[in-house]
Protein backbone atom coordinates (compact mmCIF):
# COMPACT_ATOMS: atom_id res chain seq x y z
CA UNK A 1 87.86 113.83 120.35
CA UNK A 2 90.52 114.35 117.80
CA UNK A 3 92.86 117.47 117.59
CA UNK A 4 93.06 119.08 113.85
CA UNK A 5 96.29 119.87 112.78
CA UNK A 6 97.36 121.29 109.85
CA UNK A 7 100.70 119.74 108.06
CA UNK A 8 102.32 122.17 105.18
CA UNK A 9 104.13 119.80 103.00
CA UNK A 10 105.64 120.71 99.33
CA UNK A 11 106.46 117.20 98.88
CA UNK A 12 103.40 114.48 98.88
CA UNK A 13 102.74 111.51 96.88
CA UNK A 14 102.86 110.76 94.37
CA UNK A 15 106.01 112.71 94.98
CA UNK A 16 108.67 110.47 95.82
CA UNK A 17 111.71 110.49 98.02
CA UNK A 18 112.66 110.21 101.76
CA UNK A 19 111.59 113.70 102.17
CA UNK A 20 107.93 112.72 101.18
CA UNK A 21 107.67 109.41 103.73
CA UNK A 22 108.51 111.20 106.38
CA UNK A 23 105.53 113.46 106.64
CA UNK A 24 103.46 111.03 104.72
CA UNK A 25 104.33 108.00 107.34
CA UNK A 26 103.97 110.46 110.70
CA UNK A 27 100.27 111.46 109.07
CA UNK A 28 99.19 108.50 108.89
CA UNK A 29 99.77 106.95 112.25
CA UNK A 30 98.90 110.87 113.73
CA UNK A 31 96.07 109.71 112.51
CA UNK A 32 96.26 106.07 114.52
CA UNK A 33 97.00 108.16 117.74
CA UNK A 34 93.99 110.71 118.08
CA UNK A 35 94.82 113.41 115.53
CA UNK A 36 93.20 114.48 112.73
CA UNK A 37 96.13 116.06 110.54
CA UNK A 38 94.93 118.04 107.16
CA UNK A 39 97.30 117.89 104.77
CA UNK A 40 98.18 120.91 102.58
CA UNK A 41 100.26 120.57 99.93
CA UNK A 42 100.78 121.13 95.82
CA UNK A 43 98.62 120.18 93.15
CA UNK A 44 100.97 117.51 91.43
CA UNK A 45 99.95 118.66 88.09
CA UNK A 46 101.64 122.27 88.93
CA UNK A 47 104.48 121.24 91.40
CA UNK A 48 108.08 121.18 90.46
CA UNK A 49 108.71 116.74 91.53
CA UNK A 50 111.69 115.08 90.28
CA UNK A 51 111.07 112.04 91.49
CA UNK A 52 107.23 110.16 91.16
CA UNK A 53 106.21 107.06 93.29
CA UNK A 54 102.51 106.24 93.08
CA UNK A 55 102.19 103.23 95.42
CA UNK A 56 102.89 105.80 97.90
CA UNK A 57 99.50 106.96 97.39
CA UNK A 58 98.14 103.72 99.26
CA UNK A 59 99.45 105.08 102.24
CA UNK A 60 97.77 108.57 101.78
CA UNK A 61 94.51 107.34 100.78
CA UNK A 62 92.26 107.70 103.99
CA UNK A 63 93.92 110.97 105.00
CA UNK A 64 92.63 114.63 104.04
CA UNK A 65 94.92 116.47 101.22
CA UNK A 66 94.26 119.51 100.14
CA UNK A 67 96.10 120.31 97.10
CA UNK A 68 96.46 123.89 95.37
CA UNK A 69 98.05 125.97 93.00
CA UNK A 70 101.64 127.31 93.06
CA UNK A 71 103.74 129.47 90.97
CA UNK A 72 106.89 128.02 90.43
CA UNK A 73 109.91 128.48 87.99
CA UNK A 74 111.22 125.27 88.38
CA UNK A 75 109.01 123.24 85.89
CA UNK A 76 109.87 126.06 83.35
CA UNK A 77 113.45 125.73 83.72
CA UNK A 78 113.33 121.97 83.61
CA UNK A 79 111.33 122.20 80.19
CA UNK A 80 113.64 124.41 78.77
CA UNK A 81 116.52 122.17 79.94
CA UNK A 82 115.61 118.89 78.78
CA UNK A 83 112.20 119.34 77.15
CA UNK A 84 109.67 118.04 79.49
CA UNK A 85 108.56 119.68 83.33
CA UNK A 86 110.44 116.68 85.35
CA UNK A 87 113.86 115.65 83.97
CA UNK A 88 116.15 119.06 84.82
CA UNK A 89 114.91 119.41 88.29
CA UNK A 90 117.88 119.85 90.66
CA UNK A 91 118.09 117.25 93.10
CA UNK A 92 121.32 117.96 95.56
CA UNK A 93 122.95 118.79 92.98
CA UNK A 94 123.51 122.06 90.97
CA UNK A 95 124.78 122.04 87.67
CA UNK A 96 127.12 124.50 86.64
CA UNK A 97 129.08 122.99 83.84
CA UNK A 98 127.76 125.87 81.15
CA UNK A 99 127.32 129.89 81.37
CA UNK A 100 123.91 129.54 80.61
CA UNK A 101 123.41 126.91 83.72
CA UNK A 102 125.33 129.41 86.35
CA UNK A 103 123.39 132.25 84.66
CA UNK A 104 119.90 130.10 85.96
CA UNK A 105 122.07 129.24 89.25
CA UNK A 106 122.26 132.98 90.09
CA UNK A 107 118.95 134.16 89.28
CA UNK A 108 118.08 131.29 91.67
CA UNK A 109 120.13 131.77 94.14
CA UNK A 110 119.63 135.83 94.68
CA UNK A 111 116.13 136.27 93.52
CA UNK A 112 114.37 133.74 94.88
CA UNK A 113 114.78 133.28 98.92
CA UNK A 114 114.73 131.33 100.89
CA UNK A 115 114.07 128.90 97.74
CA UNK A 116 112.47 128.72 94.42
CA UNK A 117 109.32 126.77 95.39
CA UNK A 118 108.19 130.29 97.53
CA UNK A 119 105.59 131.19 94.74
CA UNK A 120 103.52 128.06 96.61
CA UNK A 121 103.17 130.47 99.98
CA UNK A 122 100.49 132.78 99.14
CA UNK A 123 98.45 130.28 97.90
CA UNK A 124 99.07 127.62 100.73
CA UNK A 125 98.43 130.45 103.34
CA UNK A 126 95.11 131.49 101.64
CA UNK A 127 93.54 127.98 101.66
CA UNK A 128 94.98 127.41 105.30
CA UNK A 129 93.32 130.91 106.63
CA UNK A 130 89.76 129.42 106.04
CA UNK A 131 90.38 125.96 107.48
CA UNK A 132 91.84 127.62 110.65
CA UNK A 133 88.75 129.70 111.01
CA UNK A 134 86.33 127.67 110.41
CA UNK A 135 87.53 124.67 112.27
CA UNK A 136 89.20 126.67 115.14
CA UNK A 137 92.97 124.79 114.34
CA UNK A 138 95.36 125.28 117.03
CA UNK A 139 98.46 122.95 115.53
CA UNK A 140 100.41 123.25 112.23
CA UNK A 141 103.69 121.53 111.09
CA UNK A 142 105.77 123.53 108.66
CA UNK A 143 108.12 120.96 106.58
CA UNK A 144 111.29 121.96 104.74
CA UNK A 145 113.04 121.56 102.25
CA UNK A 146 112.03 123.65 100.70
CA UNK A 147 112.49 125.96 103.73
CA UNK A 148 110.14 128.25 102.29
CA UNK A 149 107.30 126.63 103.07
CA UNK A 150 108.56 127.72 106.82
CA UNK A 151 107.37 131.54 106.21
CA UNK A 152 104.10 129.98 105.81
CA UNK A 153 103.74 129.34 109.30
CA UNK A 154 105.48 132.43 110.45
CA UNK A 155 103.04 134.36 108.64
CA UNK A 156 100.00 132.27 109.86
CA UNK A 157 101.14 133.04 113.79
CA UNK A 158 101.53 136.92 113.57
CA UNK A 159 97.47 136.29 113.03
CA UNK A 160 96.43 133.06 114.79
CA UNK A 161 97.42 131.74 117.86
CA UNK A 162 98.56 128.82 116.96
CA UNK A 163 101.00 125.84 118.23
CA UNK A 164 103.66 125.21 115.39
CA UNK A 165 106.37 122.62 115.17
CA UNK A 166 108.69 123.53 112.27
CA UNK A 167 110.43 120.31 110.93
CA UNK A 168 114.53 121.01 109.46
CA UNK A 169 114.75 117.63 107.32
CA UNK A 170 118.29 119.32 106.43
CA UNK A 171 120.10 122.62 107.08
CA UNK A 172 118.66 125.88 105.66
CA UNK A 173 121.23 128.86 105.11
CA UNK A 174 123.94 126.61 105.74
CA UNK A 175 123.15 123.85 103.22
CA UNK A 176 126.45 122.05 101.37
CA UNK A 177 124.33 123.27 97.70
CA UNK A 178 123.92 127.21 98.23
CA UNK A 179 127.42 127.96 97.46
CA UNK A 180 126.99 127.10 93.68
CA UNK A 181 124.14 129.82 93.22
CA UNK A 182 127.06 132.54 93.23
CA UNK A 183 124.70 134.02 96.45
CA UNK A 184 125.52 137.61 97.06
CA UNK A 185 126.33 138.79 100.46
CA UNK A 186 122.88 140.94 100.55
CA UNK A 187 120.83 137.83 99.90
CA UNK A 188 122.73 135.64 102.09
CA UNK A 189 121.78 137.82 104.94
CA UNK A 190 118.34 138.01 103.33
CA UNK A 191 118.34 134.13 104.09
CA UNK A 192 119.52 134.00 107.29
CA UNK A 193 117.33 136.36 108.27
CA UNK A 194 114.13 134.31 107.43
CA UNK A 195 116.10 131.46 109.18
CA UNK A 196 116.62 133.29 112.75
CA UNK A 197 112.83 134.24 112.59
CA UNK A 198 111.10 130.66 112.16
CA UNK A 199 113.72 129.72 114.40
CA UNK A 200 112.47 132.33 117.32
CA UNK A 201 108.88 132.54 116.39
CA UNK A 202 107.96 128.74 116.01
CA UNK A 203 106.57 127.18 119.45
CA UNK A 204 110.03 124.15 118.57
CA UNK A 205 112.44 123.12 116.40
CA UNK A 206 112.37 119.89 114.82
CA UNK A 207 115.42 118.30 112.86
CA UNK A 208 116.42 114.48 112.21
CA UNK A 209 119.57 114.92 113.86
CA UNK A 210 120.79 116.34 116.85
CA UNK A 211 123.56 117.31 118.53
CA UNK A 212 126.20 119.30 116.30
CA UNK A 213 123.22 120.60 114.17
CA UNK A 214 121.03 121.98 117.24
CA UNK A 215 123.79 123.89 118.30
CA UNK A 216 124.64 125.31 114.84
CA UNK A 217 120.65 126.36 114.67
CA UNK A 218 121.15 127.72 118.46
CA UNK A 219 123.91 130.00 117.42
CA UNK A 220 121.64 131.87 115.45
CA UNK A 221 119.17 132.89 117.84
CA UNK A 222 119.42 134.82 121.02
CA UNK A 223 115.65 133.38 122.81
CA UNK A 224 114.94 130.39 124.30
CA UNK A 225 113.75 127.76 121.70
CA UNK A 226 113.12 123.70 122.27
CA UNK A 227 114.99 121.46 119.54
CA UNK A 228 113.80 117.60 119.22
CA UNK A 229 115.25 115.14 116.31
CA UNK A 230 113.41 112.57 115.11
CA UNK A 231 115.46 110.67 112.50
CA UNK A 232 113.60 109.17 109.23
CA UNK A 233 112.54 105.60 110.29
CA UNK A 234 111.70 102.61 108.93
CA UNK A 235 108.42 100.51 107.31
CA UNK A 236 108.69 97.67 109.83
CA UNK A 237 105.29 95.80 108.16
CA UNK A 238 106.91 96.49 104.80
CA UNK A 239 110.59 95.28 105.30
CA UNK A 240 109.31 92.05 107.52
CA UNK A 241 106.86 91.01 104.82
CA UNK A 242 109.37 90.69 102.18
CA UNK A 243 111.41 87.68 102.33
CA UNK A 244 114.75 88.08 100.71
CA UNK A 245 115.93 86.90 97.30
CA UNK A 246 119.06 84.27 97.33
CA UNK A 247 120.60 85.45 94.13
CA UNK A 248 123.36 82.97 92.15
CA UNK A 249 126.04 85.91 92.30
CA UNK A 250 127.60 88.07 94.86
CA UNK A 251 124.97 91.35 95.06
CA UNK A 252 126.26 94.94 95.52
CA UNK A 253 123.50 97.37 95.84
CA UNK A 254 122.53 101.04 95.63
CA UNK A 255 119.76 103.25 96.09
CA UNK A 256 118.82 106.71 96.01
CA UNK A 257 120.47 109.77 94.24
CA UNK A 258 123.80 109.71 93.44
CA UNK A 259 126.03 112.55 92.46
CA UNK A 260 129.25 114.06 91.91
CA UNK A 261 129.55 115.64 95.16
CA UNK A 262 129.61 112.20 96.88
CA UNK A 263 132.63 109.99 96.60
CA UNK A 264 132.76 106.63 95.23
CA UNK A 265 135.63 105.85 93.34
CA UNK A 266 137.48 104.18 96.06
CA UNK A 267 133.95 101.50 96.49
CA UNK A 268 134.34 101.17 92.52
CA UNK A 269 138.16 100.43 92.82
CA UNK A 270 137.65 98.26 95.81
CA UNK A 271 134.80 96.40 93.67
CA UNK A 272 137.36 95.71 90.61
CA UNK A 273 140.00 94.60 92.95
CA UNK A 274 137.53 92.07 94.35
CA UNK A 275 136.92 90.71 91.08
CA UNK A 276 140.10 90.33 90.30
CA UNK A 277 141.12 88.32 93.00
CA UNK A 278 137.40 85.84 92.97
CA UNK A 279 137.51 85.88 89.16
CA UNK A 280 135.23 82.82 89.28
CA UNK A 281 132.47 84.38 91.42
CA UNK A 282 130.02 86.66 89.47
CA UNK A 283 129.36 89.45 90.92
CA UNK A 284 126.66 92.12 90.10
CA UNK A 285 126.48 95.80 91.42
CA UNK A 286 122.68 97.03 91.24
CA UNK A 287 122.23 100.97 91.27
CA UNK A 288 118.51 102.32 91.42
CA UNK A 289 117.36 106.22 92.39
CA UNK A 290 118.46 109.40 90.24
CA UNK A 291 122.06 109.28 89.15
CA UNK A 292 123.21 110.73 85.90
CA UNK A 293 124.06 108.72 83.00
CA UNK A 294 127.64 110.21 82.76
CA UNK A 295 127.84 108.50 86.80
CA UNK A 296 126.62 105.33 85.22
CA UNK A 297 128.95 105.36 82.44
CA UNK A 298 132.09 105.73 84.61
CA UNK A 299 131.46 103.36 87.12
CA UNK A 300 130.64 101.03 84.02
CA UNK A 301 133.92 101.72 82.44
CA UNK A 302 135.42 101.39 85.72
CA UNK A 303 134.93 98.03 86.36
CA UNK A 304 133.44 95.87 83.03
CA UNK A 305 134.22 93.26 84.12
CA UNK A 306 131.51 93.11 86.29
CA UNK A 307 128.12 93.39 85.63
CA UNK A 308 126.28 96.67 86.16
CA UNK A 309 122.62 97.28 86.25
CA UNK A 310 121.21 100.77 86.61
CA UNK A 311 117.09 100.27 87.37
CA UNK A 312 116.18 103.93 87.31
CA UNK A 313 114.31 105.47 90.12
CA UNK A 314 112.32 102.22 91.71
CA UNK A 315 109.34 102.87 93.83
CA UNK A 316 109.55 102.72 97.82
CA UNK A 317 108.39 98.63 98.19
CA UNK A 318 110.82 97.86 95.40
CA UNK A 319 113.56 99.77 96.74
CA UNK A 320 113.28 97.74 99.89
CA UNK A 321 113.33 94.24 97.93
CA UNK A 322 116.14 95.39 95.95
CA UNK A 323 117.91 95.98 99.78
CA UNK A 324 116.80 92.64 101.07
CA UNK A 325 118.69 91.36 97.80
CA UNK A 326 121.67 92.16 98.81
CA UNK A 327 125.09 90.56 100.22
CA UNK A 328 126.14 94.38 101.11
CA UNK A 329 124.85 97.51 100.78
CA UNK A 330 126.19 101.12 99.93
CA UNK A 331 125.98 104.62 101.26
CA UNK A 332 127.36 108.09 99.64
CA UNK A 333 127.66 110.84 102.30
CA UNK A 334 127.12 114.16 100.44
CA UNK A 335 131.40 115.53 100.62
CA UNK A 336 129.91 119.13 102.99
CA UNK A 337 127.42 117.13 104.56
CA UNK A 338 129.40 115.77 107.81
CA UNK A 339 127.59 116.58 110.75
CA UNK A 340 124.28 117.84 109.61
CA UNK A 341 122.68 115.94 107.70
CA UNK A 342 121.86 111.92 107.19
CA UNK A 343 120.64 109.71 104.63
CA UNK A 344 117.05 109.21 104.34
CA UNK A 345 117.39 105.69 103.68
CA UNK A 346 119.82 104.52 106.55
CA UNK A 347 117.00 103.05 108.96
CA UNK A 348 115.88 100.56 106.09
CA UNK A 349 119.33 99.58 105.45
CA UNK A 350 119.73 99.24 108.96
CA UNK A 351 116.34 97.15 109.23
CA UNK A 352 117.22 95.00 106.26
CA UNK A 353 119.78 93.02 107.74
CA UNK A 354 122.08 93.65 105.05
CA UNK A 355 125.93 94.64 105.91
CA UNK A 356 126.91 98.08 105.19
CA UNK A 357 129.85 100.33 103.90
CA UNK A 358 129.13 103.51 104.08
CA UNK A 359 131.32 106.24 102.20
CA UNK A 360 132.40 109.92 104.05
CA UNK A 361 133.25 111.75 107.08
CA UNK A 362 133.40 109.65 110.18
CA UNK A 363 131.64 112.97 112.03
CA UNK A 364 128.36 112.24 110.52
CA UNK A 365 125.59 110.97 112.49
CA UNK A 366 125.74 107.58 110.73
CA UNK A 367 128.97 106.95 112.81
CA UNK A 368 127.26 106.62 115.81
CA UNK A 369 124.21 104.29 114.47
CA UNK A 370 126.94 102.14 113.16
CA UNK A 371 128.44 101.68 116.43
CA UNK A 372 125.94 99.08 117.02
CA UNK A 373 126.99 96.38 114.91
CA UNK A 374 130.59 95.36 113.20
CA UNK A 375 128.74 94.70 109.94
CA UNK A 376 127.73 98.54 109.34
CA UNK A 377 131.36 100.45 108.49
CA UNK A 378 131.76 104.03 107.84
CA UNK A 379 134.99 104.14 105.74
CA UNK A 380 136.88 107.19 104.84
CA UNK A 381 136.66 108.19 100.88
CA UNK A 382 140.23 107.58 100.42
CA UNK A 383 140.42 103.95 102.56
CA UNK A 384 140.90 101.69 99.87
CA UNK A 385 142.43 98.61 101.73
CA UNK A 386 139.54 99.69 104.56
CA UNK A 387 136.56 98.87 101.91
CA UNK A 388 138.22 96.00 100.08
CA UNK A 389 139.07 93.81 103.73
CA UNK A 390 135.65 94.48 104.74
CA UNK A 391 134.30 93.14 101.24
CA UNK A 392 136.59 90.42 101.17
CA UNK A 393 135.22 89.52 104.66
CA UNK A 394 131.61 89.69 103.07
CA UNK A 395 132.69 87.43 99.61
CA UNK A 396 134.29 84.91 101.54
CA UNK A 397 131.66 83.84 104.02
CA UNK A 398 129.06 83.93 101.06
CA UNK A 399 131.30 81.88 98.97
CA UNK A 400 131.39 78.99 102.29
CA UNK A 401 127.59 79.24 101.85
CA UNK A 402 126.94 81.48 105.26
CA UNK A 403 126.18 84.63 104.31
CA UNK A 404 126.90 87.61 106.82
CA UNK A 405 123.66 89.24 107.91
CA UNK A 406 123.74 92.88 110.36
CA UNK A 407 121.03 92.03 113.11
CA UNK A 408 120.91 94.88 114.69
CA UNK A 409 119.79 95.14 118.64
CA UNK A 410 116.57 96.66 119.16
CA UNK A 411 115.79 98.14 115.94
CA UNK A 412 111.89 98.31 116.12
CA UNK A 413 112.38 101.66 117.59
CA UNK A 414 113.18 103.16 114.74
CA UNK A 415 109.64 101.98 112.89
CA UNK A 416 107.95 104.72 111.42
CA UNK A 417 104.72 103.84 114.39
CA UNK A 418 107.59 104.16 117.14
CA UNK A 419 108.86 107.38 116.04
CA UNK A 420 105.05 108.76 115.80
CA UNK A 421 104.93 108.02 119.30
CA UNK A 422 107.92 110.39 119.84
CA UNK A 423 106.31 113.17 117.71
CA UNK A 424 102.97 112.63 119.27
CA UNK A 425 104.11 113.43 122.82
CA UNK A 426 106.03 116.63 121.44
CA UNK A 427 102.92 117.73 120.14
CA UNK A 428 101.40 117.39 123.37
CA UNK A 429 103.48 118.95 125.39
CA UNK A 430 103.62 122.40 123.13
């Protein structure tokens, strides 16, 4: 017989983003391995989603979603922003460029905590309290960001007895963005106050790294807790079933969100330089995922010489094609993101077979992924000759016809059904 478990998730398709195919891939092959997870999450039509992907709803189809209402500020503010309920949704990002945008940064960052997606709670928790009842639930997963949706299960545990994994996809109090909502002290402590109590109260801690960023989350607490990282994986049906594209030009490509508090200037001067010295080999940079136009428009400037394309945000399967594209791929560690944090879309990279240069602090946990082939590089922002040898290397061999391709060792362990596997045996052994 199947065990029930309950999965709080803000983000669900048609929601898109790595933060949504996490929980959306680990339900589904739950599912495969004897559990019967119930999905509770936001009706779309209220929630605050900055980024939409409806093929993602193939995947989601033969699980149970409950969907319900939320109060949340964050549509209102985008609609006031840019006239519609989607467009000025923050994504890693917080813009402060006018008073009247760090006037909305401080009422966000001091009156609503942990987040501003908490006006979901109360209405997740009263669905939840009948299901648990009635169907005599003994699991739940908690998922943030937002981080909020962690006081969910803390309340649900001072009632129930319940077994509850709480999932850290990134940081809470300590995350690179809170420092532009002009926090005050009071708050902060308000914050990290939540933060110590999921971390006591929940049954384990689950993050997608380990290492530096257990210990920062065991310095908080003075109990015993269990910490497991599971990083985001990989589609390995999807990625094997596409067969790649042998373009006529030299491909650069990116995807996902790009913003100013990632570096890239040195990749764009590196990519100019290139072009200068192979003036007779076209090459084309490809950017898809949520960048700003002004991003766009220097980069553009930058180097027009070359030919830029900026797709938009793409869905997941044409994301992946887009990868399998490529001659070499790019990666933007967020500038206060070293050790805690890692890019959603690494694995796929990874599982593409497509070199890549990857831009930021040589502490991140990328660094040690990367160690397993010579055609993954994590370069330092400012290592311009670093990034221009290693495309030259790339250019070259393409232009003799032999393109350079990262095969790396064993990397059907990071499939999305492998890394179920992992989270099913946690489960079990709560």
């Amino acid at each position: 017989m199947s065990k029930k478990i309950i999965i709080f998730t803000y983000y669900w398709p048609p929601s898109g983003g790595s933060g949504v195919q996490r929980w959306l891939y680990f339900s589904f092959y739950l599912k495969k391995l004897n559990w019967d997870p119930i999905i509770i999450t936001v009706d779309y039509n209220k929630a605050s989603y900055s980024l939409i992907d409806e093929s993602l709803n193939n995947i989601s189809k033969d699980l149970r979603v409950i969907r319900t209402k939320t109060s949340d500020p964050l549509r209102a503010y985008s609609k006031f922003k840019t006239g519609n309920t989607k467009d000025g949704i923050p994504q890693s990002q917080i813009d402060n460029s006018s008073l009247i945008n760090q006037f909305f940064s401080f009422i966000r960052g001091n009156f609503f905590i942990p987040d501003a997606r908490i006006g979901w709670n109360r209405h997740a928790i009263k669905v939840s309290k009948s299901i648990i009842e009635k169907e005599n639930i003994k699991y739940i997963i908690t998922t943030g960001p937002p981080h909020s949706s962690h006081l969910i299960g803390l309340k649900l545990v001072k009632k129930y007895k319940l077994k509850w994994l709480a999932d850290f996809r990134d940081p809470w109090s300590n995350i690179f963005y809170n420092k532009y909502f002009y926090r005050l002290p009071y708050f902060q402590k308000k914050d990290e106050k939540y933060e110590k109590k999921v971390l006591e109260k929940a049954s384990c801690i689950l993050t997608t790294v380990g290492e530096d960023f257990h210990k920062l989350l065991k310095s908080k607490i003075s109990t015993k807790q269990t910490f497991f990282s599971i990083i985001n994986g990989y589609d390995k049906g999807l990625v094997e079933s596409i067969i790649p594209k042998k373009e006529s030009f030299f491909h650069i490509v990116y995807t996902g969100v790009l913003t100013k508090n990632q570096s890239y200037d040195s990749v764009i001067l590196a990519i100019k330089k290139l072009s200068k010295t192979y003036p007779k080999i076209p090459i084309k940079l490809t950017i898809s995922g949520k960048v700003e136009k002004s991003i766009i428009q220097n980069i553009t400037n930058k180097i027009s010489l070359i030919e830029v394309q900026y797709l938009g945000y793409i869905s997941h399967r044409e994301a992946v094609i887009l990868m399998k594209s490529a001659n070499v791929l790019l990666n933007f560690i967020f500038n206060d993101a070293d050790k805690f944090m890692i890019s959603g879309k690494i694995l796929e990279y990874m599982a593409s077979e497509i070199p890549i240069i990857s831009i930021g602090s040589k502490k991140n946990p990328i660094s040690k992924l990367f160690s397993k082939s010579e055609l993954m590089k994590v370069f330092k922002a400012d290592d311009l000759d670093g990034i221009y040898l290693f495309l030259d290397k790339l250019i070259k061999s393409w232009q003799r016809g032999i393109p350079l391709f990262n095969r790396v060792e064993k990397i059907s362990k990071y499939s999305r059904e492998e890394l179920s596997k992992k989270l099913d045996s946690i489960l079990r052994d709560l």
